[in-house]
PDB file of N, CA and C in Angstrom:
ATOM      1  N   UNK A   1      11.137   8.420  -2.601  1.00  0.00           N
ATOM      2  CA  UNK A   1      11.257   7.075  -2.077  1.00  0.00           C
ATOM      3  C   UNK A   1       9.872   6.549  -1.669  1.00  0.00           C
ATOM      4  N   UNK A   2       9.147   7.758  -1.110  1.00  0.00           N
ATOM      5  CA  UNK A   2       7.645   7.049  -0.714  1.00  0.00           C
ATOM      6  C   UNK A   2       6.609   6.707  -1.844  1.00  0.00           C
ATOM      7  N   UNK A   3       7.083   7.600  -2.557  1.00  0.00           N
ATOM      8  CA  UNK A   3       5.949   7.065  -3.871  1.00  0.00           C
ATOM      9  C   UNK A   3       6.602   5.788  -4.775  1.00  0.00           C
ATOM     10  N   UNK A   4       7.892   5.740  -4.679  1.00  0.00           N
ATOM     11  CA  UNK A   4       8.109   3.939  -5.132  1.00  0.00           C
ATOM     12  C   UNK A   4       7.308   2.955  -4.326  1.00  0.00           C
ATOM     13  N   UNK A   5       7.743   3.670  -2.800  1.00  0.00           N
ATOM     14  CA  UNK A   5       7.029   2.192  -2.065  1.00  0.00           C
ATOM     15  C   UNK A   5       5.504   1.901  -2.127  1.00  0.00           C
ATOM     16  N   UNK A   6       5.078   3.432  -2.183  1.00  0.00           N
ATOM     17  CA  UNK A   6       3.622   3.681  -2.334  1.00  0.00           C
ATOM     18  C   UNK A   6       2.511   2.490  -3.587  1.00  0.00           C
ATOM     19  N   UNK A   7       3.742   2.865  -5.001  1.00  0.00           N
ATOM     20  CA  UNK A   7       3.345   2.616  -6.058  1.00  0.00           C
ATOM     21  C   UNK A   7       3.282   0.528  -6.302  1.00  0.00           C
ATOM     22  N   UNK A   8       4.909   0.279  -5.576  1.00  0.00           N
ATOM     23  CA  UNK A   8       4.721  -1.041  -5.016  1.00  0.00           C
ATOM     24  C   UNK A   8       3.984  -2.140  -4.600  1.00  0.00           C
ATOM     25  N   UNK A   9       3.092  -1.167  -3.108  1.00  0.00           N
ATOM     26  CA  UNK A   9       2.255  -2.018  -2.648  1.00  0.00           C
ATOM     27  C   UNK A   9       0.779  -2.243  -3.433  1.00  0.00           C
ATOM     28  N   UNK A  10       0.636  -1.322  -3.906  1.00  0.00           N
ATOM     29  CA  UNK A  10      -0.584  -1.228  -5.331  1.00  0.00           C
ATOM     30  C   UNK A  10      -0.482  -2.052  -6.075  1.00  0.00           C
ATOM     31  N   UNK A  11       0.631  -2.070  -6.944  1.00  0.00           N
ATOM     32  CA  UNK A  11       0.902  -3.069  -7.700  1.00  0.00           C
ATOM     33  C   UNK A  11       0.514  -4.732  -7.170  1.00  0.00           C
ATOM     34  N   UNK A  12       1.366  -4.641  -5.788  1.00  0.00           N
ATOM     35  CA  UNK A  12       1.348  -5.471  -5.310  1.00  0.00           C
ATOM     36  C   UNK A  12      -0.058  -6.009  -4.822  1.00  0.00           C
ATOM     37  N   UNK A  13      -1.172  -5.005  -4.575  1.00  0.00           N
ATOM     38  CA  UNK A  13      -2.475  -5.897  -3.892  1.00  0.00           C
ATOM     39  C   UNK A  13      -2.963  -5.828  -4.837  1.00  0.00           C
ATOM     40  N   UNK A  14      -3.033  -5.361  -6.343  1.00  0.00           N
ATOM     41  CA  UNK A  14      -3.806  -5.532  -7.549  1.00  0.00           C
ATOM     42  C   UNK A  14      -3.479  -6.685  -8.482  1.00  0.00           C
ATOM     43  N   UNK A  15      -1.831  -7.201  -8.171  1.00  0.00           N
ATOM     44  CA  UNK A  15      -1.919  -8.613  -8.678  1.00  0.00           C
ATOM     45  C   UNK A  15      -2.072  -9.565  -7.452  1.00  0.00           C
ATOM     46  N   UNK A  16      -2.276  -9.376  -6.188  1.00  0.00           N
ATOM     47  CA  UNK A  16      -2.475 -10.463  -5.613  1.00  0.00           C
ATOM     48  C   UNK A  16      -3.545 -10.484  -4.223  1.00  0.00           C
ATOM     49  N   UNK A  17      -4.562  -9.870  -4.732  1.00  0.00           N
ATOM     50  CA  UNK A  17      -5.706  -9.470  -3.708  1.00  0.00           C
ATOM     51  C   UNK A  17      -6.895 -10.294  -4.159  1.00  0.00           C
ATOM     52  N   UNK A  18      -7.601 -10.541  -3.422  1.00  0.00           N
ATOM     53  CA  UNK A  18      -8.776 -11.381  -3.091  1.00  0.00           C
ATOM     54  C   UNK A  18      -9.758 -10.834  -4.235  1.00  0.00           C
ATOM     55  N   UNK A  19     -10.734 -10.810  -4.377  1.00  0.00           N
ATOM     56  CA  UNK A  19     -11.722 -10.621  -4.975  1.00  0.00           C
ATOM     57  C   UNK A  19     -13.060 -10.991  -4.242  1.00  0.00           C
ATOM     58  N   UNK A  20     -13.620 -10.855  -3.606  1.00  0.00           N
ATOM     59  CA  UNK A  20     -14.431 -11.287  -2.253  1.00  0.00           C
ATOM     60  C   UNK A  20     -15.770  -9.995  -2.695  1.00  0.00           C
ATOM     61  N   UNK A  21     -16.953 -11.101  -3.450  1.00  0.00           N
ATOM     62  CA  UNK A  21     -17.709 -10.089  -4.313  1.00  0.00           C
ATOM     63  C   UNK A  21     -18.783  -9.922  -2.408  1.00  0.00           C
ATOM     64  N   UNK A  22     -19.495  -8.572  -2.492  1.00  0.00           N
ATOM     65  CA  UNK A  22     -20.536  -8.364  -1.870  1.00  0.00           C
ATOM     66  C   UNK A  22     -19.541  -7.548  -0.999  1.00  0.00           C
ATOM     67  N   UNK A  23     -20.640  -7.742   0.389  1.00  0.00           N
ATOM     68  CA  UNK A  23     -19.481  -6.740   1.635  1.00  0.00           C
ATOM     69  C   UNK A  23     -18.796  -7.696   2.108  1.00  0.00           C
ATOM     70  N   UNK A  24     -17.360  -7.266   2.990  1.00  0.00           N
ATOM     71  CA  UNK A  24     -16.550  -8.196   3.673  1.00  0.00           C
ATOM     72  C   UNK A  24     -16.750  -7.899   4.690  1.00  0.00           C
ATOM     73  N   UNK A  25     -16.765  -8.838   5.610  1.00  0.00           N
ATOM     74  CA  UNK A  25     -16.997  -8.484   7.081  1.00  0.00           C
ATOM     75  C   UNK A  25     -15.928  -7.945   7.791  1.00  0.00           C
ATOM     76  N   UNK A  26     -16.243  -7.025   8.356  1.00  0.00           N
ATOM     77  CA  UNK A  26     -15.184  -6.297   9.221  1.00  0.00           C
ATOM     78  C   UNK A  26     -15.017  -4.955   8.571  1.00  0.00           C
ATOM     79  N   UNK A  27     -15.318  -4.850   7.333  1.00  0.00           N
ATOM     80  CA  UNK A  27     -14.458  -3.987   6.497  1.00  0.00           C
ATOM     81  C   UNK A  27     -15.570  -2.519   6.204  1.00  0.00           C
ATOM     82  N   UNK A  28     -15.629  -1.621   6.565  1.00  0.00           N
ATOM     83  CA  UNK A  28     -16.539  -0.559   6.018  1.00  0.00           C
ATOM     84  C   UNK A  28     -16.544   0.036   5.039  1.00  0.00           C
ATOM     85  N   UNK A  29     -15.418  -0.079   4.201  1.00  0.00           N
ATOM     86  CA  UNK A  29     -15.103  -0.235   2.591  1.00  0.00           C
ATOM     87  C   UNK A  29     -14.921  -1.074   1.719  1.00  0.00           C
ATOM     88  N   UNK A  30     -15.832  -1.114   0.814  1.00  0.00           N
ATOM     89  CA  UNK A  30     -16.481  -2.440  -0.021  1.00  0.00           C
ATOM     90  C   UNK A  30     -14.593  -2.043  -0.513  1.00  0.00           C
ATOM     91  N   UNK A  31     -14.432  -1.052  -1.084  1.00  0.00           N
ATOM     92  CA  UNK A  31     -13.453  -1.119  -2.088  1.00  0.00           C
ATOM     93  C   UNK A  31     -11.808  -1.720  -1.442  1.00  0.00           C
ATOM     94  N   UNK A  32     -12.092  -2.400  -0.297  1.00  0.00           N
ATOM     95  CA  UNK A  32     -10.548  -2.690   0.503  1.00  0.00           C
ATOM     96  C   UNK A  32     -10.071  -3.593  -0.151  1.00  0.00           C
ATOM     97  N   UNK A  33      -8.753  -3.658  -0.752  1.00  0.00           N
ATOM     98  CA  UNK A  33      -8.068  -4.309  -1.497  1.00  0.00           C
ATOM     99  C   UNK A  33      -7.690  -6.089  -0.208  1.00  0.00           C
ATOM    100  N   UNK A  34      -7.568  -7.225  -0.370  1.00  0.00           N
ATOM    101  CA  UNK A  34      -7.667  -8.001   0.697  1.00  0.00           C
ATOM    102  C   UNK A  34      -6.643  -8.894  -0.019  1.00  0.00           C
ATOM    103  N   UNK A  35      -5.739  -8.794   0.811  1.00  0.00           N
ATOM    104  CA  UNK A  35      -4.384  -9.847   0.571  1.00  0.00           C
ATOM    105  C   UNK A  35      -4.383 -11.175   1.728  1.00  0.00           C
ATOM    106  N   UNK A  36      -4.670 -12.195   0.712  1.00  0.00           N
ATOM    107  CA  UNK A  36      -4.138 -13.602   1.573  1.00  0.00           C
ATOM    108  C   UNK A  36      -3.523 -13.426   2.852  1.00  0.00           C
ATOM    109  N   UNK A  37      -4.216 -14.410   3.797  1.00  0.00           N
ATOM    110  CA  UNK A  37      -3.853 -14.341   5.060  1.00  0.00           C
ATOM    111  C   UNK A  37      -2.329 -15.041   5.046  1.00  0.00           C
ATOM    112  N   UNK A  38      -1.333 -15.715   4.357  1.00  0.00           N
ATOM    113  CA  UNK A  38      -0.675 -15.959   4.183  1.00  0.00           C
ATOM    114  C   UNK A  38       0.449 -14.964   3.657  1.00  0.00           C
ATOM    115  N   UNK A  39       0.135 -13.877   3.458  1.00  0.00           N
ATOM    116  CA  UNK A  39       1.026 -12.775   3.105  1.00  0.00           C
ATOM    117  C   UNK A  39       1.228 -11.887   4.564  1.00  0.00           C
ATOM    118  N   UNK A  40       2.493 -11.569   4.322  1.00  0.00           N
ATOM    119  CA  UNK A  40       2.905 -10.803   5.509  1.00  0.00           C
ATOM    120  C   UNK A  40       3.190  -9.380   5.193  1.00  0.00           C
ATOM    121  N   UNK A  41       3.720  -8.520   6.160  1.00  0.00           N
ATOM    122  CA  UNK A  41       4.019  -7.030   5.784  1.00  0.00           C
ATOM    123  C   UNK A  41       5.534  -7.401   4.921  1.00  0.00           C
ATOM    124  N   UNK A  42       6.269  -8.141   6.158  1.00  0.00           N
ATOM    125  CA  UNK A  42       7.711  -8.432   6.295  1.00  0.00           C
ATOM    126  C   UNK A  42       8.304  -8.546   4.858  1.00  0.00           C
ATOM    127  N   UNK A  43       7.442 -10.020   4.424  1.00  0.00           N
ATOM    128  CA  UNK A  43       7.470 -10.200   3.129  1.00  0.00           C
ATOM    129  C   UNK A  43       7.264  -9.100   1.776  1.00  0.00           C
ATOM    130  N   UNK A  44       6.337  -8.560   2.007  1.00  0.00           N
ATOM    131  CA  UNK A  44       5.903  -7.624   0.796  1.00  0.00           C
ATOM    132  C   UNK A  44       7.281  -6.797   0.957  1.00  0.00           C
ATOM    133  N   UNK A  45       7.279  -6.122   1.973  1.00  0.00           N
ATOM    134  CA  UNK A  45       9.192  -5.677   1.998  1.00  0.00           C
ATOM    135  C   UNK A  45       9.982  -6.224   1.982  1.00  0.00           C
ATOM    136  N   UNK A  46      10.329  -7.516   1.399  1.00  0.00           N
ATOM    137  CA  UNK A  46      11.310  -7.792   1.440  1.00  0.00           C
ATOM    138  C   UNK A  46      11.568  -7.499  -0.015  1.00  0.00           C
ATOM    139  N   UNK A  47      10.327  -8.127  -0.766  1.00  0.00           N
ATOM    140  CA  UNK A  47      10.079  -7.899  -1.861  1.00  0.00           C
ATOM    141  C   UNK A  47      10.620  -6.589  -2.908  1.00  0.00           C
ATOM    142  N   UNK A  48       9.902  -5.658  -2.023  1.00  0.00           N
ATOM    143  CA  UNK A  48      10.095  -4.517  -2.340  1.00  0.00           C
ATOM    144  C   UNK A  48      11.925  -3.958  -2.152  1.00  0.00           C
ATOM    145  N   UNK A  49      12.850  -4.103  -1.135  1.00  0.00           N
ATOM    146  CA  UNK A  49      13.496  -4.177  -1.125  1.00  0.00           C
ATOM    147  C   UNK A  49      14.416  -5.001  -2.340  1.00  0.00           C
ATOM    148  N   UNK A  50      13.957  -5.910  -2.704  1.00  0.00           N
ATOM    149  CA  UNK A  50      14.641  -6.715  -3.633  1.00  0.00           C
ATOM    150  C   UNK A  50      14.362  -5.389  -4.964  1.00  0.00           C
ATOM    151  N   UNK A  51      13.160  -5.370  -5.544  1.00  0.00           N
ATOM    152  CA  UNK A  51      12.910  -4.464  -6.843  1.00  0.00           C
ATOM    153  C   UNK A  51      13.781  -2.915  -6.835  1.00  0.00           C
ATOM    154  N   UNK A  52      14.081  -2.665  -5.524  1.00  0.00           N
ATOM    155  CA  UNK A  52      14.927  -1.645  -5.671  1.00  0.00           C
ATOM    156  C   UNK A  52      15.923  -1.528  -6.814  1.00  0.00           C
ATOM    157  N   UNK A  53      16.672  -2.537  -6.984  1.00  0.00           N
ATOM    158  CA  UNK A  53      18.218  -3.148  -7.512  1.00  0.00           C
ATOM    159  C   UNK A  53      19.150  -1.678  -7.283  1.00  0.00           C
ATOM    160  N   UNK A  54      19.708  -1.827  -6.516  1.00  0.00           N
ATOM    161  CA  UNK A  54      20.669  -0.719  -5.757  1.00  0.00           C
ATOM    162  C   UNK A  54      20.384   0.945  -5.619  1.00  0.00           C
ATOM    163  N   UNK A  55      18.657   1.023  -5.711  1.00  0.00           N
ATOM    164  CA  UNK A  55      18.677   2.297  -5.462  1.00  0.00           C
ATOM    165  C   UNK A  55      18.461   2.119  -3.747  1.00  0.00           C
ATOM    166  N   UNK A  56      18.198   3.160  -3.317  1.00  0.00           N
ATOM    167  CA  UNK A  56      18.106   3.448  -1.565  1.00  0.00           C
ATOM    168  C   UNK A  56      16.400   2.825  -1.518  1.00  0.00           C
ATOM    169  N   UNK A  57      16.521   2.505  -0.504  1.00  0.00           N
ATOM    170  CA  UNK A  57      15.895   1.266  -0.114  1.00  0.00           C
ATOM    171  C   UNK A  57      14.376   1.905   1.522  1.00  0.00           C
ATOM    172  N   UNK A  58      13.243   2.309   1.599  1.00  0.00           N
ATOM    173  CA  UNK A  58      13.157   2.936   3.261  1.00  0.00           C
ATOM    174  C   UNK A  58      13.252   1.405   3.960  1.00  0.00           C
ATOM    175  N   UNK A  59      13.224   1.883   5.208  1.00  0.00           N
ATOM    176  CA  UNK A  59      13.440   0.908   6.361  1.00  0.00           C
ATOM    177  C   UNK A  59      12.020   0.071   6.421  1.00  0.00           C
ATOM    178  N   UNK A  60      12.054  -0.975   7.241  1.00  0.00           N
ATOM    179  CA  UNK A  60      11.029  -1.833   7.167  1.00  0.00           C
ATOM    180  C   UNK A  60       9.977  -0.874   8.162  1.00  0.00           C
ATOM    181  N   UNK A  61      10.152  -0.308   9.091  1.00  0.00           N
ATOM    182  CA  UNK A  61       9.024   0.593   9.592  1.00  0.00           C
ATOM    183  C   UNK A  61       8.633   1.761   9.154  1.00  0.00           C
ATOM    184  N   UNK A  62       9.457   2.015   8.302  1.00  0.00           N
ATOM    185  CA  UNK A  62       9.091   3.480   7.578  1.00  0.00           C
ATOM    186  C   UNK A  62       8.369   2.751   6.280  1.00  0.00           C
ATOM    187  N   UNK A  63       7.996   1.161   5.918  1.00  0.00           N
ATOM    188  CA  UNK A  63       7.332   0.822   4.759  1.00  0.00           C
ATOM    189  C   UNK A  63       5.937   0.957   5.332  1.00  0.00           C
ATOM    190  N   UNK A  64       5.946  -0.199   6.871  1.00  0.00           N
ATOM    191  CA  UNK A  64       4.548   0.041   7.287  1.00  0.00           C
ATOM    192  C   UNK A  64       4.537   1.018   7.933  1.00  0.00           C
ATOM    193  N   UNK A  65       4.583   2.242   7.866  1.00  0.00           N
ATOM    194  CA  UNK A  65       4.151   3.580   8.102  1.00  0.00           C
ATOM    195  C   UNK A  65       3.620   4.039   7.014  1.00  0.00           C
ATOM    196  N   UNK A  66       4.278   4.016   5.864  1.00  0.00           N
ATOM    197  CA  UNK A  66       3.849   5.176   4.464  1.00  0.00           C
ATOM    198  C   UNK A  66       2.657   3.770   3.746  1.00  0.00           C
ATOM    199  N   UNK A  67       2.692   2.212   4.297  1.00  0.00           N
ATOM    200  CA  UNK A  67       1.642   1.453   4.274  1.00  0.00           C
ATOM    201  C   UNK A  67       0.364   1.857   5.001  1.00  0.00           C
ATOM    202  N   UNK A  68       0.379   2.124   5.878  1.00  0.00           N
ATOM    203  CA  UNK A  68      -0.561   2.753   6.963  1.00  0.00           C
ATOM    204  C   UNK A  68      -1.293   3.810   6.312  1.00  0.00           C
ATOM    205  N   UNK A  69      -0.659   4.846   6.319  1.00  0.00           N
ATOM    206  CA  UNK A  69      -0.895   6.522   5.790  1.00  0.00           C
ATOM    207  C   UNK A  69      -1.365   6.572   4.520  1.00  0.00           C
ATOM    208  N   UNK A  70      -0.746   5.876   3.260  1.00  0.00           N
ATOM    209  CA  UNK A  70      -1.072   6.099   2.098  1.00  0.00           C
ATOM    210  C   UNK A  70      -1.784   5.159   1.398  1.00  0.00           C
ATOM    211  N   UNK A  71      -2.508   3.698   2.472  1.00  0.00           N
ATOM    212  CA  UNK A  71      -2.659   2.571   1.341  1.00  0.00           C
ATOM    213  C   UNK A  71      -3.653   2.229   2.569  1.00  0.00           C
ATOM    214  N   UNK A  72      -4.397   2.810   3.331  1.00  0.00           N
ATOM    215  CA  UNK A  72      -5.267   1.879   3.978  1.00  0.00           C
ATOM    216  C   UNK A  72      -6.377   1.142   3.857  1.00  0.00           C
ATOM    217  N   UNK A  73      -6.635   1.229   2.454  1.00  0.00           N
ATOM    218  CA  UNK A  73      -7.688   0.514   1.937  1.00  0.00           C
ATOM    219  C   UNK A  73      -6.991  -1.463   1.369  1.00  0.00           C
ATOM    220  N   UNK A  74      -5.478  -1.313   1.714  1.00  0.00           N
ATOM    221  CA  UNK A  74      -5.019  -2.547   1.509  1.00  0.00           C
ATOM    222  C   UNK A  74      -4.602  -3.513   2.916  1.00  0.00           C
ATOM    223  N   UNK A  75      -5.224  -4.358   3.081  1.00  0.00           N
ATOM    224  CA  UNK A  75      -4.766  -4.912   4.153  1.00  0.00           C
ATOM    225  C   UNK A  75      -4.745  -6.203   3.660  1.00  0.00           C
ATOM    226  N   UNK A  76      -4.351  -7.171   5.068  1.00  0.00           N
ATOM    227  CA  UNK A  76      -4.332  -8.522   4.913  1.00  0.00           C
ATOM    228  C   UNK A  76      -4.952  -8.923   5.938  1.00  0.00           C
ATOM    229  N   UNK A  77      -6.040  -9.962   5.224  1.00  0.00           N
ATOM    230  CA  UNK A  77      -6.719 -11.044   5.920  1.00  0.00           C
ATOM    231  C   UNK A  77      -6.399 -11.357   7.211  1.00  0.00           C
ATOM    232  N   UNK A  78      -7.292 -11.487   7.824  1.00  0.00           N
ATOM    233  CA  UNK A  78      -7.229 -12.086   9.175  1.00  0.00           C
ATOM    234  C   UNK A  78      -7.484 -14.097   8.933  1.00  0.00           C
ATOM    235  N   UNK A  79      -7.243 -15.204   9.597  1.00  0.00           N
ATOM    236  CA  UNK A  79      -7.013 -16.315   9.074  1.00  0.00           C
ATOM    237  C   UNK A  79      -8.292 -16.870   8.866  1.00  0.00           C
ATOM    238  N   UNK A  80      -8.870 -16.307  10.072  1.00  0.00           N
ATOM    239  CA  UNK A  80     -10.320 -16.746  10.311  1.00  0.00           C
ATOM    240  C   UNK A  80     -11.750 -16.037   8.964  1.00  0.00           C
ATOM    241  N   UNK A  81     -11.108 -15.005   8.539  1.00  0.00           N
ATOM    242  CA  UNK A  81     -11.745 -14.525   7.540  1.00  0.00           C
ATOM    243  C   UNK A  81     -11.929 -14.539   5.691  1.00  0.00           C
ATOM    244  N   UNK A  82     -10.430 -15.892   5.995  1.00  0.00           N
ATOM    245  CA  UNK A  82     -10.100 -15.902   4.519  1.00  0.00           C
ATOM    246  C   UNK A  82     -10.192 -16.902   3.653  1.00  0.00           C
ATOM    247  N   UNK A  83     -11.442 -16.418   3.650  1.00  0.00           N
ATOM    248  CA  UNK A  83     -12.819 -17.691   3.035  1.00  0.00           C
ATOM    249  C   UNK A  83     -12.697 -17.667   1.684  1.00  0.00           C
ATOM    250  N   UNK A  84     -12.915 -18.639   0.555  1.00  0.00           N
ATOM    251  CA  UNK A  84     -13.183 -18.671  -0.678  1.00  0.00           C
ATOM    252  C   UNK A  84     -14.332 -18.133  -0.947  1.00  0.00           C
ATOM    253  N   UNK A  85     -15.004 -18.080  -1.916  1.00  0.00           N
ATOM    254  CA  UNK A  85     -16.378 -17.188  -2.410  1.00  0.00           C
ATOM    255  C   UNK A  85     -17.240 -18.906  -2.009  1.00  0.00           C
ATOM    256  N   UNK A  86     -17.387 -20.098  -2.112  1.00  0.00           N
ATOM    257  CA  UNK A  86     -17.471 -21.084  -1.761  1.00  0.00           C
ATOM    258  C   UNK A  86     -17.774 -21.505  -0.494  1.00  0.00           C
ATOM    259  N   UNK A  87     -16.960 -21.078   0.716  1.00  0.00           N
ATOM    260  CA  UNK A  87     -17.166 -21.767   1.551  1.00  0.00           C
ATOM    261  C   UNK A  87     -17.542 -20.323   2.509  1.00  0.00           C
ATOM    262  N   UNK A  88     -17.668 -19.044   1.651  1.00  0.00           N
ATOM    263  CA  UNK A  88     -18.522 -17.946   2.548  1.00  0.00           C
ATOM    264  C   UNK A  88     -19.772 -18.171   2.384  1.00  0.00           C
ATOM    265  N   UNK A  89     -20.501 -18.480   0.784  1.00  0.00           N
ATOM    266  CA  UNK A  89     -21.504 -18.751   0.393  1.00  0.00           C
ATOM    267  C   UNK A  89     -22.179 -19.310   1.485  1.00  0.00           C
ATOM    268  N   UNK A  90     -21.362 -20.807   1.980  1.00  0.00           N
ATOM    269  CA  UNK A  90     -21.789 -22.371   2.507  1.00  0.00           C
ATOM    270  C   UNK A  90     -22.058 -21.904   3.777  1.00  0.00           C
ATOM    271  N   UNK A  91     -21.695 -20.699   4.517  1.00  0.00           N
ATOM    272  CA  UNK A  91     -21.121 -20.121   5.836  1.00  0.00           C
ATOM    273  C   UNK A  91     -22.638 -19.339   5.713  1.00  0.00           C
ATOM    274  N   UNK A  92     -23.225 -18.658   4.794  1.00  0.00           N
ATOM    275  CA  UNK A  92     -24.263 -17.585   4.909  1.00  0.00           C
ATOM    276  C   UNK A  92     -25.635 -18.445   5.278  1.00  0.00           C
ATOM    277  N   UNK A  93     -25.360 -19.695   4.105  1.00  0.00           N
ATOM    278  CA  UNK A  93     -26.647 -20.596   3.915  1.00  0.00           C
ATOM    279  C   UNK A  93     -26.608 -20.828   5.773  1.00  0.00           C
ATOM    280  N   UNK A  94     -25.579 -21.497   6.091  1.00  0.00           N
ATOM    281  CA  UNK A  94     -26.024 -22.153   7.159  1.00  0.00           C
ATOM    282  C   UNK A  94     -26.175 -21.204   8.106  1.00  0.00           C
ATOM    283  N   UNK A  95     -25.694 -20.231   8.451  1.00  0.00           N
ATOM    284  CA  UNK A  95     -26.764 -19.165   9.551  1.00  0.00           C
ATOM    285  C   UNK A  95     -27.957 -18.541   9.440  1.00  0.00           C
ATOM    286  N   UNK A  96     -27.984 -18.808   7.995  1.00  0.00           N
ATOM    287  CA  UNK A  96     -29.473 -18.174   7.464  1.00  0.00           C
ATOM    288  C   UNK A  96     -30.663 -18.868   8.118  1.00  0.00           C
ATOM    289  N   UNK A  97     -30.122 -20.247   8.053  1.00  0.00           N
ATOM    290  CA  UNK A  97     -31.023 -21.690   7.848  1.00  0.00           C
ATOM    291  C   UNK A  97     -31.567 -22.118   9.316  1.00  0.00           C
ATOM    292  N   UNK A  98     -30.880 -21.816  10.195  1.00  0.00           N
ATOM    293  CA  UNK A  98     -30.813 -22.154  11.663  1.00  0.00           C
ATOM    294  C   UNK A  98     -31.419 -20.778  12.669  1.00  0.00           C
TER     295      UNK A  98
END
């Protein structure tokens, strides 16, 4: 059951993760997969729950647990951090500049 959910959320931050070239702030691994601040845990399980189609299903805290443990290089954005490549650029110039 954990390696469905495991395999899931992969799927899941490789079609829908950021691409945020250089380092990200906050992050001490260039390689952290970064999901829209608009995405939730809740959601991605619900999701996941749905793709089951009637096999057994883990609980929503046992998703973000084996999320935690086995996938911590995937997270989601904080709101304040979830800049386009555009308006981080525009963000560097102007502290550079001042």
């Amino acid at each position: 059951m954990r390696e469905n959910a495991v395999k899931f959320i992969e799927n899941f931050a490789l079609t829908n993760a950021l691409v945020l070239p250089g380092r990200t702030a906050g992050a001490k691994n260039p390689d952290v997969l970064l999901l829209p601040c608009g995405t939730t845990k809740r959601h991605v399980h619900k999701l996941y729950s749905e793709s089951c189609a009637g096999d057994t299903c883990m609980s929503y805290s046992l998703f973000c647990e084996t999320w935690r443990d086995f996938l911590p290089g995937v997270s989601i954005q904080k709101p304040r951090t979830d800049l386009c490549v555009t308006c981080r650029q525009d963000t560097v110039t102007v502290v550079s500049s001042g």
